[in-house]
N, C-alpha and C. Protein backbone atom coordinates (compact mmCIF):
# COMPACT_ATOMS: atom_id res chain seq x y z
N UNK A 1 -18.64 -34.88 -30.38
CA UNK A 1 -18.37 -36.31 -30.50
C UNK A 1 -18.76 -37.02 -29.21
N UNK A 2 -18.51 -38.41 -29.52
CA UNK A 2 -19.73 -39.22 -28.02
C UNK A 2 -18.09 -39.13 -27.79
N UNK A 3 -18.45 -40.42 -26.03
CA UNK A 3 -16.59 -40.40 -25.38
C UNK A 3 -16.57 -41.58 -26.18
N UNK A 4 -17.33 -42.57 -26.54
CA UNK A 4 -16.46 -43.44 -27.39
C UNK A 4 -16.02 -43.18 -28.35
N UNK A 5 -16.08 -42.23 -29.37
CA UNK A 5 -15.30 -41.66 -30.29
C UNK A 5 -14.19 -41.17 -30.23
N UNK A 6 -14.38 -40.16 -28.60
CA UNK A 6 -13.15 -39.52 -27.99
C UNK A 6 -11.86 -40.32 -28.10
N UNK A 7 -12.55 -41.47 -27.30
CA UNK A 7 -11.26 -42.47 -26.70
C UNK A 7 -10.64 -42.93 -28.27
N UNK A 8 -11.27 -43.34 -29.33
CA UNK A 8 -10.39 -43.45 -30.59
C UNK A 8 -10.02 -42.37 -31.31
N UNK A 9 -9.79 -41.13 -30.73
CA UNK A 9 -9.10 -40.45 -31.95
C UNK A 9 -7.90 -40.28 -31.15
N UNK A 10 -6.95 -39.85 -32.78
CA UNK A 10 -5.21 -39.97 -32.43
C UNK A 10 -5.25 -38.55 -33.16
N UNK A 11 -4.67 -37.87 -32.41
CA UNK A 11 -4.61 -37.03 -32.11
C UNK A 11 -3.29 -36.52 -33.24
N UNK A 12 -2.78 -35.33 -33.76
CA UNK A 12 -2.19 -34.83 -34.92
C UNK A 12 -1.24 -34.11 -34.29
N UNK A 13 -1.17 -33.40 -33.25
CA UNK A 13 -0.19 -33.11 -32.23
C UNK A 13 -1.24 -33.11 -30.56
N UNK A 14 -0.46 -32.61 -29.85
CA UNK A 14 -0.47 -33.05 -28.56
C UNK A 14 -0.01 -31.68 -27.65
N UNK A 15 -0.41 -30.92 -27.12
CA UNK A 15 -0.11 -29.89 -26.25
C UNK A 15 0.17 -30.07 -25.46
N UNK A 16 1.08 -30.46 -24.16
CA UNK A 16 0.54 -30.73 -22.81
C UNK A 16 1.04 -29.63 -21.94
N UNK A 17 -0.19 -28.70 -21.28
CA UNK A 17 -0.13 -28.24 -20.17
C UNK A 17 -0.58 -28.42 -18.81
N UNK A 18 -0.37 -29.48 -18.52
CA UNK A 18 -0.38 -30.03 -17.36
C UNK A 18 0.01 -29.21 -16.19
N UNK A 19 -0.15 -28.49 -15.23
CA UNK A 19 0.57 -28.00 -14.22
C UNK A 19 0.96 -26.51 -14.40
N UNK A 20 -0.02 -26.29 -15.82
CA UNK A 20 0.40 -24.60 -15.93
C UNK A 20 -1.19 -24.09 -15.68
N UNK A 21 -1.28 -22.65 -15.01
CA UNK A 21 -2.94 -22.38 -14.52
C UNK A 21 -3.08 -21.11 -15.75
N UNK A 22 -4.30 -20.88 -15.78
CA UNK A 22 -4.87 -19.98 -16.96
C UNK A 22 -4.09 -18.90 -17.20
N UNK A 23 -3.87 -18.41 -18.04
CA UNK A 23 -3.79 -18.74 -19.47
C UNK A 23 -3.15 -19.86 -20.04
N UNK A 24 -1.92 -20.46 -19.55
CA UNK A 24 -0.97 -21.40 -20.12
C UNK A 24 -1.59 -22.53 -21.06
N UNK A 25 -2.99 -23.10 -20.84
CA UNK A 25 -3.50 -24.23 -21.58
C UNK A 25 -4.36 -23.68 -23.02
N UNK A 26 -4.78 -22.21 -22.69
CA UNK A 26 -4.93 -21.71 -23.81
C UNK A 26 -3.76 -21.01 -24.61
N UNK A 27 -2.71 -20.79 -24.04
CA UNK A 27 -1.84 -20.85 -25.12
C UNK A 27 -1.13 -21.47 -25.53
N UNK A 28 -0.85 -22.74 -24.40
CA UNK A 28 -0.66 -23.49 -25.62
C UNK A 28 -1.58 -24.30 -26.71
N UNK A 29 -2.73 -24.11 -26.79
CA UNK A 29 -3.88 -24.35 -27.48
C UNK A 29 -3.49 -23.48 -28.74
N UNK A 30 -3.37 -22.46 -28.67
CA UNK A 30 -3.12 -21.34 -29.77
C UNK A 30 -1.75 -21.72 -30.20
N UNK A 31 -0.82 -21.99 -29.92
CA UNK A 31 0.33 -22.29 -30.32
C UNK A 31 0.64 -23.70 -31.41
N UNK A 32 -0.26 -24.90 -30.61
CA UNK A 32 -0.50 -25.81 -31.49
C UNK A 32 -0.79 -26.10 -32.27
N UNK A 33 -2.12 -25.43 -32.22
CA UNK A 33 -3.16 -24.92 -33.54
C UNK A 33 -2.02 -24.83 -34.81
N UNK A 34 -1.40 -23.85 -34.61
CA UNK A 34 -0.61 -23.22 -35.71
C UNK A 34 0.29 -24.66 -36.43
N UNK A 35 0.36 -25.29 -35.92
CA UNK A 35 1.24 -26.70 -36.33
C UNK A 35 0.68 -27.87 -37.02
N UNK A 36 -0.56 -27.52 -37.04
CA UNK A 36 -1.31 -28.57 -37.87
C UNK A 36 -2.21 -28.15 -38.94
N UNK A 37 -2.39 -29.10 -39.87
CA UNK A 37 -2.75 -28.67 -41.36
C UNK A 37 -4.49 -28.43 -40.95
N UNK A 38 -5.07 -27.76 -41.98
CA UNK A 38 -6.23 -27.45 -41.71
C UNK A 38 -7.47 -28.70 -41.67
N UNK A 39 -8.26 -29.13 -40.79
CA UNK A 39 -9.01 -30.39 -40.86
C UNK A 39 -7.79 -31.46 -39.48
N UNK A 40 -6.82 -31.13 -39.29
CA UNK A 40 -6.09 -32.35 -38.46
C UNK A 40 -6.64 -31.59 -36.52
N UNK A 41 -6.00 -32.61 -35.83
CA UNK A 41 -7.01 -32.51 -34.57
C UNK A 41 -5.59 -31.94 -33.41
N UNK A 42 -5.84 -31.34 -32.81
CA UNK A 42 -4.63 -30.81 -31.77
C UNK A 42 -5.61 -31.11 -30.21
N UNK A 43 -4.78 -32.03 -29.29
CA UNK A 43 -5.12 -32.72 -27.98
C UNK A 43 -4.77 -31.77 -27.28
N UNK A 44 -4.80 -31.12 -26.36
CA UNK A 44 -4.76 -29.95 -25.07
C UNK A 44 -4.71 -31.03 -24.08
N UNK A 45 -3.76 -31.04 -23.26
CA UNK A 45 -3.75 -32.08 -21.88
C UNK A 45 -3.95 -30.92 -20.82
N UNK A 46 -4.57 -30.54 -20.03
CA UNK A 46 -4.90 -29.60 -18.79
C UNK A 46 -5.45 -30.09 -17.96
N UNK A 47 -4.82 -29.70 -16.68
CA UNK A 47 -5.12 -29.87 -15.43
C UNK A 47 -5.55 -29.21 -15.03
N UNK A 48 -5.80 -27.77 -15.54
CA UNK A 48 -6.27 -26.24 -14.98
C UNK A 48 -8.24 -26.70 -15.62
N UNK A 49 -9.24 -26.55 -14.56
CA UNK A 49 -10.68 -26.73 -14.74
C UNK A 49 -11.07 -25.63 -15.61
N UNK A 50 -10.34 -24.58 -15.52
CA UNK A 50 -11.10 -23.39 -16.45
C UNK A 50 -10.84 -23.93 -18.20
N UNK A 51 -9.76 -24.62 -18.55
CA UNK A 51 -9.57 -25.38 -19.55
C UNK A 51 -10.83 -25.44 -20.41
N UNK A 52 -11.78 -26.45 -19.53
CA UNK A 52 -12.79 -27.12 -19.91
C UNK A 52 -13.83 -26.30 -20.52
N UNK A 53 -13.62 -24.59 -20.33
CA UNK A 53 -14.65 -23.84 -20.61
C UNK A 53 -13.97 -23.25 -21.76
N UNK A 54 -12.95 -22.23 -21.02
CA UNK A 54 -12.05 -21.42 -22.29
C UNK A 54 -11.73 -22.01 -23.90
N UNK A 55 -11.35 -23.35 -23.97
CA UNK A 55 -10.79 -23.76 -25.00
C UNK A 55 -11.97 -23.73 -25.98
N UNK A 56 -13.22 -24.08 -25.52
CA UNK A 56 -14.77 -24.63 -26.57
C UNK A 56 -14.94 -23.30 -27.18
N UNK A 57 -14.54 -22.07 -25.73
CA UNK A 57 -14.63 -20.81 -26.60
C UNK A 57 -14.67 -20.13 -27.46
N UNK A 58 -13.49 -20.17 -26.81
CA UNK A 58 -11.84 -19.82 -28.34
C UNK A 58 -11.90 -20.35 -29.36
N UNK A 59 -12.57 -22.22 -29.69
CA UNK A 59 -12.31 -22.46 -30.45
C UNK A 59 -13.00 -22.25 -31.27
N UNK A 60 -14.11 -21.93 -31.30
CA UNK A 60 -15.84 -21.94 -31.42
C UNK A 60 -15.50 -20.08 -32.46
N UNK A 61 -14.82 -19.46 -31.36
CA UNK A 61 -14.57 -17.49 -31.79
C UNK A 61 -13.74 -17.73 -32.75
N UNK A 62 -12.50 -18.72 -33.16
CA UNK A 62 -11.99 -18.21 -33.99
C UNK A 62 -12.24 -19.09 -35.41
N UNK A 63 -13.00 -19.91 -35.45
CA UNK A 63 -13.31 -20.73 -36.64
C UNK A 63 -12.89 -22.10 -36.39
N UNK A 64 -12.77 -22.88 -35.02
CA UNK A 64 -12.00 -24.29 -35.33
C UNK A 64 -13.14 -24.94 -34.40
N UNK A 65 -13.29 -26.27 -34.52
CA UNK A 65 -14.15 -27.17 -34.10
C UNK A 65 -13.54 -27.56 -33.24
N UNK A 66 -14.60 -27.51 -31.70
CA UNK A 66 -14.35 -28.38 -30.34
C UNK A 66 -15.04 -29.41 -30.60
N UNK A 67 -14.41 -30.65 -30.29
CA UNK A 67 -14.68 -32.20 -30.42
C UNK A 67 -15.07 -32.42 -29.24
N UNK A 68 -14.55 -32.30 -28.11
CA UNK A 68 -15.41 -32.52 -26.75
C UNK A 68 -14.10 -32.92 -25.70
N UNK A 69 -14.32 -33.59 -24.74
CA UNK A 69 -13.38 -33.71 -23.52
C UNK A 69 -13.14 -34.98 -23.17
N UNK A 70 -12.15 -35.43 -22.03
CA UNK A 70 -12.42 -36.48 -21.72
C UNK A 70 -11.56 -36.51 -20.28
N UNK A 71 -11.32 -37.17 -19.40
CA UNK A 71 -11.01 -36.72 -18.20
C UNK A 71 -9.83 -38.09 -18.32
N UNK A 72 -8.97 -37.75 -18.27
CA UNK A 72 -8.21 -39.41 -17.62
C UNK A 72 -7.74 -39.44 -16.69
N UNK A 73 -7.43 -40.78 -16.15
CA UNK A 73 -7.14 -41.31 -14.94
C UNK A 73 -6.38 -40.71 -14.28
N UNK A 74 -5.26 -40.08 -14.49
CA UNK A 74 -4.27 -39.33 -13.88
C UNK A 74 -4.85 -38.07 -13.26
N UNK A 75 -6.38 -37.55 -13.66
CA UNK A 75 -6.91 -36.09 -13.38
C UNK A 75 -6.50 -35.19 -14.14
N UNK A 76 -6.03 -35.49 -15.40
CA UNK A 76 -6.32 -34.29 -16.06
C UNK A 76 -7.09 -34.26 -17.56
N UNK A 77 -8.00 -33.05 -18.28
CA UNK A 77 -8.80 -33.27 -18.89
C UNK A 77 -7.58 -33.38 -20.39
N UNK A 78 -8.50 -34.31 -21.34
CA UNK A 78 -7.81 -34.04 -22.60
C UNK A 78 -8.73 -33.90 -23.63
N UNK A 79 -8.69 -32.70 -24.17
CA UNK A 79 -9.25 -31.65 -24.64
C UNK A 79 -9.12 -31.49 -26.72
N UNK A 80 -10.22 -32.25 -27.54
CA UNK A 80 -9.64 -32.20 -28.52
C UNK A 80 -10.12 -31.08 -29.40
N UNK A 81 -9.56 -30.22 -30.57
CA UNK A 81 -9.78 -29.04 -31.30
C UNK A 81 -9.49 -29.34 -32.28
N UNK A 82 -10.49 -29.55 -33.76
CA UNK A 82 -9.97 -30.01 -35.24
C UNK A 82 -9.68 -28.72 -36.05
N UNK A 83 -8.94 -28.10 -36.61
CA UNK A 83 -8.56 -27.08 -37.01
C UNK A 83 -9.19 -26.48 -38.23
N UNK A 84 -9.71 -25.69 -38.18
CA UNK A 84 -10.86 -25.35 -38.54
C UNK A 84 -10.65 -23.75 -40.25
N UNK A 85 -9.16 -23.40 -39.98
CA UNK A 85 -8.71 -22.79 -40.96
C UNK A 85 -7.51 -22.36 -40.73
């Protein structure tokens, strides 16, 4: 997705690991996942930079669509994943 798309989507739940370092943003990535219906979008808030790589991964290995990133003002990235099964 472009960032202007980014900036309008609302998000279906909301993860925030802010202030936790790797693994913590991927699990809670995996944890969220599980909470939303198949097709709805789960936001990852991370402050950890490896974030930005791991999550497209993961999401990519296990069947769910990375939407793309976006950095906000506060410094940390927010990270969207549409759930993919």
């Amino acid at each position: 997705m472009e960032i202007e798309e980014l900036e309008d989507v609302t998000a279906d739940a909301v993860a925030d690991a802010r202030g936790s370092a790797c693994p913590g943003p991927l699990l809670e990535a995996k944890q969220s996942i599980g909470s939303v219906k198949v097709g709805e979008i789960v936001e990852i808030r991370s402050s950890d930079p490896g974030s930005r790589d791991d999550i497209p991964i993961w999401a990519e290995k296990v069947g769910h669509e990375y939407l793309g990133a976006l950095v906000a003002e506060e410094g940390y990235d927010r990270i969207f994943v549409r759930r993919g099964k």
